[in-house]
C-alpha atoms as a PDB file:
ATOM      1  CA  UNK A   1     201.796 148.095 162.016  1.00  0.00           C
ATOM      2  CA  UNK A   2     202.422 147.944 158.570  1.00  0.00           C
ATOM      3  CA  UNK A   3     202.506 150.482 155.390  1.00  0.00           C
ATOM      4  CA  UNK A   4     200.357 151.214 152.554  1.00  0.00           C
ATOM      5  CA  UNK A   5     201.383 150.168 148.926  1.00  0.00           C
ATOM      6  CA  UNK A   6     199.711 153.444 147.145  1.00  0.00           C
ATOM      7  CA  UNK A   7     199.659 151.741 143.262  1.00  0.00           C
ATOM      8  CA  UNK A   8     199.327 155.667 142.020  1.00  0.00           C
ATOM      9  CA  UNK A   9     197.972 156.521 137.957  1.00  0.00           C
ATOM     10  CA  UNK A  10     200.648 159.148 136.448  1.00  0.00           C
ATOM     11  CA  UNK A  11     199.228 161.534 133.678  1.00  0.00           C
ATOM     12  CA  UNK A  12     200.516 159.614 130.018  1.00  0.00           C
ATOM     13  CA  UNK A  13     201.133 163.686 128.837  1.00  0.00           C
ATOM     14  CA  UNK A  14     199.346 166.591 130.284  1.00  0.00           C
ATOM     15  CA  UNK A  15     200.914 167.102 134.024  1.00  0.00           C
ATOM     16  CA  UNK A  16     197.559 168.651 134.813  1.00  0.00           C
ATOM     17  CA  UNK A  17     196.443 165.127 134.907  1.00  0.00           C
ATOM     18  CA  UNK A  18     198.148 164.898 138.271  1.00  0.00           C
ATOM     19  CA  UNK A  19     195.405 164.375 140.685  1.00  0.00           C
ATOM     20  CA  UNK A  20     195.789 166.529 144.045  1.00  0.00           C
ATOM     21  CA  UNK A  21     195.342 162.994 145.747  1.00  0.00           C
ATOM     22  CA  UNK A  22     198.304 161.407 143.942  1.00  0.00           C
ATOM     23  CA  UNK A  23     200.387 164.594 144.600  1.00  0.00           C
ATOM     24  CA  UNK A  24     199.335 164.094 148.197  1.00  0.00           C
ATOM     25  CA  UNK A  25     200.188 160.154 148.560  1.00  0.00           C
ATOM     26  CA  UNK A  26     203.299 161.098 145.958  1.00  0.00           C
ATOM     27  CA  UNK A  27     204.679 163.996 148.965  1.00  0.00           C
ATOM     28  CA  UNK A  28     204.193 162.129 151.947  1.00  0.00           C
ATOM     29  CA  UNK A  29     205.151 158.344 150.883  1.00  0.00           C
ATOM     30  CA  UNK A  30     209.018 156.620 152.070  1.00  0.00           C
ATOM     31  CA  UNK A  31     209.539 155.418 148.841  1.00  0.00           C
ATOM     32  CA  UNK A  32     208.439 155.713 145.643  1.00  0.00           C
ATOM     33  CA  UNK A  33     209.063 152.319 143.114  1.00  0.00           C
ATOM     34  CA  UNK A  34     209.419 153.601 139.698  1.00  0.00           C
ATOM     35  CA  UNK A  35     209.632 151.930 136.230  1.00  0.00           C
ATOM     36  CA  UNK A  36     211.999 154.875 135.202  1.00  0.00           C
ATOM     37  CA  UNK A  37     213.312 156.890 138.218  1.00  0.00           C
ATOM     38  CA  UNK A  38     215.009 159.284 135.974  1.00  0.00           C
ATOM     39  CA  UNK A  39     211.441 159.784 134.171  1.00  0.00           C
ATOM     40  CA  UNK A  40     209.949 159.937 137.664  1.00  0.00           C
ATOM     41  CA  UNK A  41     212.167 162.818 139.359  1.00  0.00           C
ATOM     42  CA  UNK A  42     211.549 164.621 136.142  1.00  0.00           C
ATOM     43  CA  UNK A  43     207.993 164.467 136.719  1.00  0.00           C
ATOM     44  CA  UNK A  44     208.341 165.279 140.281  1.00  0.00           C
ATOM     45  CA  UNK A  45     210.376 168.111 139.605  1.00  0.00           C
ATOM     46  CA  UNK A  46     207.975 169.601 136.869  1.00  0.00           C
ATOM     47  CA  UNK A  47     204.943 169.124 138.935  1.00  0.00           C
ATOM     48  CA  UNK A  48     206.581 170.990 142.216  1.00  0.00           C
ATOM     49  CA  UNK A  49     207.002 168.143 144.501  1.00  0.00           C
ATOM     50  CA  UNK A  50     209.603 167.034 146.876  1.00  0.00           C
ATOM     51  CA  UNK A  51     212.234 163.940 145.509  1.00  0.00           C
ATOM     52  CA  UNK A  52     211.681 161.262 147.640  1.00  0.00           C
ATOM     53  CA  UNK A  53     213.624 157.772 147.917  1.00  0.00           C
ATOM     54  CA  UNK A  54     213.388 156.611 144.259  1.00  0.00           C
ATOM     55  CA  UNK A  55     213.122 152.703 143.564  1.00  0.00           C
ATOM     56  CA  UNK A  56     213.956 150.962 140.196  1.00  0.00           C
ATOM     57  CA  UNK A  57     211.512 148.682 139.419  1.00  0.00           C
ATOM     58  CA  UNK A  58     210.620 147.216 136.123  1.00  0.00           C
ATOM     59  CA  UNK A  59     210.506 144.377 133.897  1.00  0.00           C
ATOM     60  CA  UNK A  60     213.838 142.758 134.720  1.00  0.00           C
ATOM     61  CA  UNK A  61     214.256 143.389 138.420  1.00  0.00           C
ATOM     62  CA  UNK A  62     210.684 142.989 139.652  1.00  0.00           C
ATOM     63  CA  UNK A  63     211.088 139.718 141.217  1.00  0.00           C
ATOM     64  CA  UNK A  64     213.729 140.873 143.605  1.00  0.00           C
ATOM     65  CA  UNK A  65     212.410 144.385 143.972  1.00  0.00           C
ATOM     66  CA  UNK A  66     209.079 143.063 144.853  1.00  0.00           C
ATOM     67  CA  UNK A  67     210.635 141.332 148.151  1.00  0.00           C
ATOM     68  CA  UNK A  68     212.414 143.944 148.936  1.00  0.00           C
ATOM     69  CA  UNK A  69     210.001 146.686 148.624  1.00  0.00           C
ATOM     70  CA  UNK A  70     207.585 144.697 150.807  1.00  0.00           C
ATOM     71  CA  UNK A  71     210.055 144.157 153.417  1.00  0.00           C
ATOM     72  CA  UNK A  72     209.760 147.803 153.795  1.00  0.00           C
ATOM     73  CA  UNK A  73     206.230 147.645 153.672  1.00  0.00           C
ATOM     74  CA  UNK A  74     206.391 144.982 156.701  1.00  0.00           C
ATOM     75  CA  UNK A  75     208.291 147.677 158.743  1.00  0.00           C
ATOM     76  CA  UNK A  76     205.952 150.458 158.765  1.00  0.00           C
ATOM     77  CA  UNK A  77     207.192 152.502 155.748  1.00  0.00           C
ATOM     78  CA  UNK A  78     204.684 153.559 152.685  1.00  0.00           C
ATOM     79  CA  UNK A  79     205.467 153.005 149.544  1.00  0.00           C
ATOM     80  CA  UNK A  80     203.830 154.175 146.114  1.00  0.00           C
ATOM     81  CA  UNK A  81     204.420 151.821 143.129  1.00  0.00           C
ATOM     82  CA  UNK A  82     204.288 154.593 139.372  1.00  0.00           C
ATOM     83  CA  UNK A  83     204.996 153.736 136.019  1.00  0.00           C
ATOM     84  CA  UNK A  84     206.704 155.732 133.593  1.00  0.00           C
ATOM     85  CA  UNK A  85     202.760 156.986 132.624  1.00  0.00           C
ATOM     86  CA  UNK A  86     199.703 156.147 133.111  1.00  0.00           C
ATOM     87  CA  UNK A  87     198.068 153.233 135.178  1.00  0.00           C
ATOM     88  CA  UNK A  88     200.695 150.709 137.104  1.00  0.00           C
ATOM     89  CA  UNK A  89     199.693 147.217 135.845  1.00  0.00           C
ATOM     90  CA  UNK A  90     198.215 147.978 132.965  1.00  0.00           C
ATOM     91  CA  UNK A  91     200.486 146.666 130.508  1.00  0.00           C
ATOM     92  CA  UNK A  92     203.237 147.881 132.753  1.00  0.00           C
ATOM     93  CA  UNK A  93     205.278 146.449 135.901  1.00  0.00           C
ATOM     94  CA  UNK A  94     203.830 146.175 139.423  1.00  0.00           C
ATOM     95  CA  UNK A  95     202.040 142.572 139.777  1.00  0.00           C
ATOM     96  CA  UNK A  96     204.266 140.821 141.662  1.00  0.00           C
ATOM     97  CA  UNK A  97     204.813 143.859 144.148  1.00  0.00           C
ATOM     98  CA  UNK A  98     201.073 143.700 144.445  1.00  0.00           C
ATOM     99  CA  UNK A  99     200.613 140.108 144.470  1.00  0.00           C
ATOM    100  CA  UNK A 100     203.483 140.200 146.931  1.00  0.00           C
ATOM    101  CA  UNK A 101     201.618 142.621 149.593  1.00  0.00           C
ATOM    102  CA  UNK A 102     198.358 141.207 149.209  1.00  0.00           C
ATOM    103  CA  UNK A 103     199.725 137.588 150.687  1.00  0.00           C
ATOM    104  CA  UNK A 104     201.639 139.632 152.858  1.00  0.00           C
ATOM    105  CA  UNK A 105     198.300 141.092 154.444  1.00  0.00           C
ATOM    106  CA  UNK A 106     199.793 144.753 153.357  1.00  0.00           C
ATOM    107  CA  UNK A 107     196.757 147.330 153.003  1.00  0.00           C
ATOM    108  CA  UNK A 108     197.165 148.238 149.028  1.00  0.00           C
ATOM    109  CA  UNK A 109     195.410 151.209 147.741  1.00  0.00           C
ATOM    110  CA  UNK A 110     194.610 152.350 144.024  1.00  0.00           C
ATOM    111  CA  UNK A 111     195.076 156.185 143.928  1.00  0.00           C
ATOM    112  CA  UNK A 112     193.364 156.274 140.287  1.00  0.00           C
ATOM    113  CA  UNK A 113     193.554 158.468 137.162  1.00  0.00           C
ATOM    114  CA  UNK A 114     195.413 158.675 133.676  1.00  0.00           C
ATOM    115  CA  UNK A 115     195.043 155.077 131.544  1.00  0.00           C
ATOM    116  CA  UNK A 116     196.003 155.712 127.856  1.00  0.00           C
ATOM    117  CA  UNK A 117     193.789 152.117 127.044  1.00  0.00           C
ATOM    118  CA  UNK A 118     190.609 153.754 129.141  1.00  0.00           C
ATOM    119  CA  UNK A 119     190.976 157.551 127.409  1.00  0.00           C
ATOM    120  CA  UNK A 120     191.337 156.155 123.582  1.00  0.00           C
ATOM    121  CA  UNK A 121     188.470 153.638 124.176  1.00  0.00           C
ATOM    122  CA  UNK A 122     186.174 156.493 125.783  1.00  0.00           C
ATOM    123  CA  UNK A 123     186.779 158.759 122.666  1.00  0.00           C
ATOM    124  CA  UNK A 124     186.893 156.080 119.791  1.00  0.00           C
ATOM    125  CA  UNK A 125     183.584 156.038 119.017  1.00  0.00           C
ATOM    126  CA  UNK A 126     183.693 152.552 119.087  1.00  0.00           C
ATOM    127  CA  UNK A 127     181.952 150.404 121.185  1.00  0.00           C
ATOM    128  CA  UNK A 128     182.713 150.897 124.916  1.00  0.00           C
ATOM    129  CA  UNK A 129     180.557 148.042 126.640  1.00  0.00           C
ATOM    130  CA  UNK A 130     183.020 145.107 126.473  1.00  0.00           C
ATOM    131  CA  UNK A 131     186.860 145.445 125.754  1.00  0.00           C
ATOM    132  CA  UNK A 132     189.967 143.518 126.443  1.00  0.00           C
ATOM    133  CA  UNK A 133     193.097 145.161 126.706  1.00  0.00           C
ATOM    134  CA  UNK A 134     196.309 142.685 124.976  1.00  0.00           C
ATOM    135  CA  UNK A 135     198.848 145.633 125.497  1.00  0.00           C
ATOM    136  CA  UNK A 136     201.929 145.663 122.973  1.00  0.00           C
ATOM    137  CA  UNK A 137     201.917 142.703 120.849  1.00  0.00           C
ATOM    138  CA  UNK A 138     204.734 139.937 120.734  1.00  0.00           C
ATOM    139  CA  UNK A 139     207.790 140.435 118.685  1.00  0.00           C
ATOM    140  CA  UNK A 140     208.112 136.953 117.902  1.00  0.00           C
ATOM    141  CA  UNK A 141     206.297 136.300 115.234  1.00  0.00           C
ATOM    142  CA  UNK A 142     205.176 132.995 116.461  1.00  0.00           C
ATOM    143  CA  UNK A 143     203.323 134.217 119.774  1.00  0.00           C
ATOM    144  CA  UNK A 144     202.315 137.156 117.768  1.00  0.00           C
ATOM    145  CA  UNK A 145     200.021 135.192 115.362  1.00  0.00           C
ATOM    146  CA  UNK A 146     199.032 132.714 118.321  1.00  0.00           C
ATOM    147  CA  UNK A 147     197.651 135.734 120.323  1.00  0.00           C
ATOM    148  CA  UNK A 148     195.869 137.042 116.901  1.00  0.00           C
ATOM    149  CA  UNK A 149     194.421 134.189 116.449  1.00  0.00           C
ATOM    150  CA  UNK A 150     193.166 133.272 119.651  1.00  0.00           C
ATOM    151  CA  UNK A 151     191.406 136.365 119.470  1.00  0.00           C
ATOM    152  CA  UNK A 152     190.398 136.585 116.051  1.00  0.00           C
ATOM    153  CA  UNK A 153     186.769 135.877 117.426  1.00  0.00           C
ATOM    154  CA  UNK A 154     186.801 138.164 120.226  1.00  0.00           C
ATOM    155  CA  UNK A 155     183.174 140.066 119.957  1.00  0.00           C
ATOM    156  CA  UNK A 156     184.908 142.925 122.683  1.00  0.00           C
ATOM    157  CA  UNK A 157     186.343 145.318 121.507  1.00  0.00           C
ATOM    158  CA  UNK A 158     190.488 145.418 121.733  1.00  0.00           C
ATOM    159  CA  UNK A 159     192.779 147.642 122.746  1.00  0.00           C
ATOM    160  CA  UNK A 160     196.813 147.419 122.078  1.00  0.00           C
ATOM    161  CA  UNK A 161     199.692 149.642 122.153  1.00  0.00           C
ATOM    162  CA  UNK A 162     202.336 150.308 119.629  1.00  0.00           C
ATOM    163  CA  UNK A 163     205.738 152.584 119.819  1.00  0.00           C
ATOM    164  CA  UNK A 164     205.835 154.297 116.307  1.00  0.00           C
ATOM    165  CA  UNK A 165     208.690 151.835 114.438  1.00  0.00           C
ATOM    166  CA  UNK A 166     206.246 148.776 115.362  1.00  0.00           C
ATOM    167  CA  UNK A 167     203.005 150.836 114.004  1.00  0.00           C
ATOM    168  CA  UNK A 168     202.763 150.073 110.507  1.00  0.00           C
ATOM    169  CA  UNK A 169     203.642 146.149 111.096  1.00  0.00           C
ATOM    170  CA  UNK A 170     201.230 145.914 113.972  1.00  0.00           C
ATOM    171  CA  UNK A 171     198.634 147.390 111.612  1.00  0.00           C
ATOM    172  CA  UNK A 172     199.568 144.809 108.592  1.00  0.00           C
ATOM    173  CA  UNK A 173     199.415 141.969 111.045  1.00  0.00           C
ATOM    174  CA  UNK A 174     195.957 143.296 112.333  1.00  0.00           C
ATOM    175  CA  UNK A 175     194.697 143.075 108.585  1.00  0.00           C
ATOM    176  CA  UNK A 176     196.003 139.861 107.992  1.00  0.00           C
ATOM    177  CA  UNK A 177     194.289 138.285 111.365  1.00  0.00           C
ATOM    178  CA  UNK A 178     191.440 140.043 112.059  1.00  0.00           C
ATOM    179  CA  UNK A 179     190.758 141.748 108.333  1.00  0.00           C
ATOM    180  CA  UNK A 180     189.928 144.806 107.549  1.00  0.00           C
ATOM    181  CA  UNK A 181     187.722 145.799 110.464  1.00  0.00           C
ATOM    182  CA  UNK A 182     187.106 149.493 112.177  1.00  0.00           C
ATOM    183  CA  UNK A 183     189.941 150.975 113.964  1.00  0.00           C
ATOM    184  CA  UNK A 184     190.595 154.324 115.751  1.00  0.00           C
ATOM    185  CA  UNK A 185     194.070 155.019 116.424  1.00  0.00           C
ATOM    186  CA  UNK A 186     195.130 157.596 119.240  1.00  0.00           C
ATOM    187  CA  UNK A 187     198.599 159.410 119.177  1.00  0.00           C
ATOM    188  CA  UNK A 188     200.479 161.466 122.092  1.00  0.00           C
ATOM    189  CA  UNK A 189     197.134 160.981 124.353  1.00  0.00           C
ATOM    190  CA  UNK A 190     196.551 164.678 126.184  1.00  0.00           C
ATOM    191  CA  UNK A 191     199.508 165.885 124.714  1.00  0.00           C
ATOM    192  CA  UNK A 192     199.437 169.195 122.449  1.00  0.00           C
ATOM    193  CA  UNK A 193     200.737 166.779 119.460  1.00  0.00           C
ATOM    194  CA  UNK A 194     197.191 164.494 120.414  1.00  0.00           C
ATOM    195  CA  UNK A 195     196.157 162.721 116.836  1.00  0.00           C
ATOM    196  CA  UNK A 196     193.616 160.585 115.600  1.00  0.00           C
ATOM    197  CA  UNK A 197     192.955 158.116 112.859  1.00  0.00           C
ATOM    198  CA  UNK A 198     189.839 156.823 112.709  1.00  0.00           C
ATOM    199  CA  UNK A 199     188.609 154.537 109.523  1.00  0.00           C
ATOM    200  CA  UNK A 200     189.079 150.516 108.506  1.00  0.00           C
ATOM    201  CA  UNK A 201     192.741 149.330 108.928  1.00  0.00           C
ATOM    202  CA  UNK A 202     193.224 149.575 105.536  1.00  0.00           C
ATOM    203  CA  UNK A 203     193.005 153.399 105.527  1.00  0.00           C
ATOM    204  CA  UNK A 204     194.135 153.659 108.964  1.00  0.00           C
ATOM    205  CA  UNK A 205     197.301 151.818 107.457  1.00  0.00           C
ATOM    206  CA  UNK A 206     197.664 154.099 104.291  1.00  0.00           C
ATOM    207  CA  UNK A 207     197.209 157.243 106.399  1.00  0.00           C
ATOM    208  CA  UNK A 208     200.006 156.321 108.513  1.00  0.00           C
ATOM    209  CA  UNK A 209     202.141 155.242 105.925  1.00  0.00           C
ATOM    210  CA  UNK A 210     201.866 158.708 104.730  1.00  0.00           C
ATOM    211  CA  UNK A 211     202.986 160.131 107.911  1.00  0.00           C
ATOM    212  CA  UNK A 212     205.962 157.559 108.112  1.00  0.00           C
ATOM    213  CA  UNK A 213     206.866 159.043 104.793  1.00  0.00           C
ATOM    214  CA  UNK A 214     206.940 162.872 106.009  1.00  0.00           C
ATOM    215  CA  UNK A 215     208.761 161.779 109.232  1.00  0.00           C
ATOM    216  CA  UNK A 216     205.822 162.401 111.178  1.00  0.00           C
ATOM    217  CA  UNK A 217     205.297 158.862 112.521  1.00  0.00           C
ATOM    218  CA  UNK A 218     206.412 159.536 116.215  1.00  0.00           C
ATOM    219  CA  UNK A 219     204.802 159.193 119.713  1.00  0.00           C
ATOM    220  CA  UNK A 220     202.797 156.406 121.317  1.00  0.00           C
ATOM    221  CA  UNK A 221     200.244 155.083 119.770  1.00  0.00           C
ATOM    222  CA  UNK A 222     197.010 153.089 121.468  1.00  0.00           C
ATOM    223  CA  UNK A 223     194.905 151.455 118.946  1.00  0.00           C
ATOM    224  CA  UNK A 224     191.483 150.365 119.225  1.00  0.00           C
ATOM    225  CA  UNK A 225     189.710 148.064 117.223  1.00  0.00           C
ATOM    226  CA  UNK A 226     186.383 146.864 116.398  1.00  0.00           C
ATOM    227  CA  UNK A 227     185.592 143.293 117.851  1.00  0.00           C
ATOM    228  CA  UNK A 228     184.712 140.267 115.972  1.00  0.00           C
ATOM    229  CA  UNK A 229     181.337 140.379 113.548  1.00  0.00           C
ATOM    230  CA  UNK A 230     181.407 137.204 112.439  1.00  0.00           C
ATOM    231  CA  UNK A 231     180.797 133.805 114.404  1.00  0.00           C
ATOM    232  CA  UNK A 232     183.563 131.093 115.461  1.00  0.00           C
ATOM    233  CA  UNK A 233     183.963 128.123 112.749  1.00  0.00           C
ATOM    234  CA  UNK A 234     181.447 125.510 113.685  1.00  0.00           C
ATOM    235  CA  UNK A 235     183.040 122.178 115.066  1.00  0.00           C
ATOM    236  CA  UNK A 236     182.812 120.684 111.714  1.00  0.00           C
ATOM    237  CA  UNK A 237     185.509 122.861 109.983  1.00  0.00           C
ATOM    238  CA  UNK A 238     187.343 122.715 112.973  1.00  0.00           C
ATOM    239  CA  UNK A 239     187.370 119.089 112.360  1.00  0.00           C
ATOM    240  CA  UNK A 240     188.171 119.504 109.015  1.00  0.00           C
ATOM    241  CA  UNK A 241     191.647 121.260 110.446  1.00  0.00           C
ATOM    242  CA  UNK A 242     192.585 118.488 112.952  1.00  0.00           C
ATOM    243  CA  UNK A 243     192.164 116.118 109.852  1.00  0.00           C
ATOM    244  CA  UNK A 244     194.341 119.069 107.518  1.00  0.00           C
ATOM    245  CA  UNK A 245     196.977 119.203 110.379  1.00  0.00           C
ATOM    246  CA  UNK A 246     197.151 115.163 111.131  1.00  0.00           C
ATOM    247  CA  UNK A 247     197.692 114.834 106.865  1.00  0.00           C
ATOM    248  CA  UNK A 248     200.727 117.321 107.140  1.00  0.00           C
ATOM    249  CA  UNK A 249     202.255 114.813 109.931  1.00  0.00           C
ATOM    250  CA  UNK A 250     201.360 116.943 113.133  1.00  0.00           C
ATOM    251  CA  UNK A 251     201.265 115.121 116.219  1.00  0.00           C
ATOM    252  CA  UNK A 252     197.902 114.382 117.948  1.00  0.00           C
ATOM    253  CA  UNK A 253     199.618 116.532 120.978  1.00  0.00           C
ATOM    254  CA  UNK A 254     201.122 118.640 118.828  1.00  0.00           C
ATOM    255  CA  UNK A 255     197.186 119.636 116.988  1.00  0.00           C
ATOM    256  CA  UNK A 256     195.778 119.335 120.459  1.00  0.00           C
ATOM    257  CA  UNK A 257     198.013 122.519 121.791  1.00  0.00           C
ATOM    258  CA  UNK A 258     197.031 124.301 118.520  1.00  0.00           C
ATOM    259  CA  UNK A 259     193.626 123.787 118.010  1.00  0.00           C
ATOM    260  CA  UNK A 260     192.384 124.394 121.738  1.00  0.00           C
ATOM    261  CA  UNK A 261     194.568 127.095 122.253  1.00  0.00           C
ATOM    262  CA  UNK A 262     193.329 129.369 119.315  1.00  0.00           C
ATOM    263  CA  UNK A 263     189.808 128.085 118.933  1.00  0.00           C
ATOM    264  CA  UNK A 264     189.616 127.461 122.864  1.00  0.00           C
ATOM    265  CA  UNK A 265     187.790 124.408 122.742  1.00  0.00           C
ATOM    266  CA  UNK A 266     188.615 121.402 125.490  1.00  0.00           C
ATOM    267  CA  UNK A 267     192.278 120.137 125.028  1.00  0.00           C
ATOM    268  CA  UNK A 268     191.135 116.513 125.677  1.00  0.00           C
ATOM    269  CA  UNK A 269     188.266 116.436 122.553  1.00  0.00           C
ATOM    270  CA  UNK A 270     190.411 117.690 120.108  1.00  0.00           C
ATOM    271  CA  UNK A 271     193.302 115.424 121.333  1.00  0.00           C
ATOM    272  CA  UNK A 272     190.654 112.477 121.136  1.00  0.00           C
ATOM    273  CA  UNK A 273     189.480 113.458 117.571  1.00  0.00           C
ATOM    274  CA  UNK A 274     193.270 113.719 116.437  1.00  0.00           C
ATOM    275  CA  UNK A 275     194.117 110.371 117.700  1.00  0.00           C
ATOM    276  CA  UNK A 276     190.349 109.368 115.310  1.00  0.00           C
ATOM    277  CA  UNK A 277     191.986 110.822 112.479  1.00  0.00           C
ATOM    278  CA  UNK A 278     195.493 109.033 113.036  1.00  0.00           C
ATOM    279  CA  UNK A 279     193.637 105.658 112.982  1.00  0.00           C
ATOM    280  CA  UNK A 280     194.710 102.801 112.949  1.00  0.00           C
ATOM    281  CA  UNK A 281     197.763 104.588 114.716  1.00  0.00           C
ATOM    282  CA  UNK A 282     196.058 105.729 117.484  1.00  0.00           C
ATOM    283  CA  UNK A 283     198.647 104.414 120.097  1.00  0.00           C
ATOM    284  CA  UNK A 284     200.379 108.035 120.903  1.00  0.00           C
ATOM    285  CA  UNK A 285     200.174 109.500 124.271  1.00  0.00           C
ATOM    286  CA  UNK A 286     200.782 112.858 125.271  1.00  0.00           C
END
């Protein structure tokens, strides 16, 4: 018979956040796979509980962690899968360890609670309906203006996080994407140092600027922002950029990855109206 992957929610401040059924799962488990095991027997320590058999797994092991861990998982042993806070997954490690135990026919189990993206959006005031969550944006600055862009239309609201250095650039980016739309801006979620900012990104921006400048700017920060009011360009100005982006000497492959990946239209029409606009050249393949 095998285990039970337990994907257990950690609180993201207030240890009162512990559920009783995550302290249960948390006692009685083999194993415990942990992005931070030093940040993990701290919490298990505050909170009271017995140190179990702590497993490193994060970002740069979690291929060979995942086959591991399920090994145990085929011999009969439970194990619970925590991030440093909050939800596993969500914008944090643990996919392929589920993914893994899923194929593997291993009984997973969410033992749900804290999720910084789920408390700021609840308490925003902005819409709650619809909402994507992208996480902590890109450092490269490429990727970071691809994402932006692709979502730059997005009627949902979005949710990101930021670690304070990254705040006031995130923000500035923001702006210079999206413009200057409504944003509430959640520090230290649950924590006695909990702050908000709530305004357009402009003030958001100048507010925090402020803070930066008193040597205040410090915590995690999960920003939510208003989704898109205005409509997608119509095909005819998108057009009008294939044509822009053939004159500069883009590629018809080249516009084709561009153009469909940020305004998500089909790959093959604007590779077809590309090759149009290269005429009489039109002999490039992709």
């Amino acid at each position: 018979m095998t285990g039970t992957l337990f994907v257990v929610a950690l609180p993201i401040g207030d240890l009162a956040d512990l559920s009783p059924r995550a302290r249960e799962v948390l006692t009685r488990v083999s194993c415990i796979a942990a992005e931070d095991t030093r940040v993990t027997r701290s919490l298990l320590q505050r909170a009271g509980l017995p140190v179990p058999k702590l497993v490193s797994y994060h970002d740069h092991n979690e291929r060979s962690r995942a086959a591991s861990l399920c090994s145990q998982l085929l011999a009969g042993r439970d194990v619970a899968l925590v991030s440093d806070a909050g939800t596993p997954l969500v914008s944090d490690p643990g996919y392929r360890l589920v993914s893994a135990a899923v194929d593997a026919g291993v009984r997973v189990v969410a033992v749900p609670g804290p999720c910084a993206a789920i408390a700021a959006l609840s308490a925003s005031g902005l819409p709650p309906d619809r909402f994507v969550v992208l996480g902590f944006l890109p450092r490269d600055a490429g990727r970071r203006t691809a994402l932006l862009e692709r979502y730059r239309y997005e009627v949902a609201t979005l949710l990101l996080y930021a670690a304070p250095h990254r705040l006031l650039a995130v923000l500035e980016a923001l702006q210079e994407a999206w413009g200057d739309r409504r944003i509430a801006v959640a520090r230290n979620l649950t924590k006695a140092t909990e702050a908000w900012f709530r305004g357009s990104v402009a003030q958001t921006r100048e507010a925090l600027r402020e803070e930066a400048e008193a040597g205040l700017l410090r915590g995690e920060h999960t920003l939510v922002v208003e989704g898109a009011t205005e409509p997608p360009p119509p095909d005819d100005r998108i057009e009008a950029l294939i044509d822009a982006l053939v004159g500069v000497g883009l590629s018809a492959s080249d516009v084709r990855d561009v153009v469909a990946r940020v305004y998500e239209r089909p790959r093959r029409w604007v590779y077809q109206r590309a090759l149009r606009a290269r005429q009489p050249d039109s002999g490039e393949t992709s």
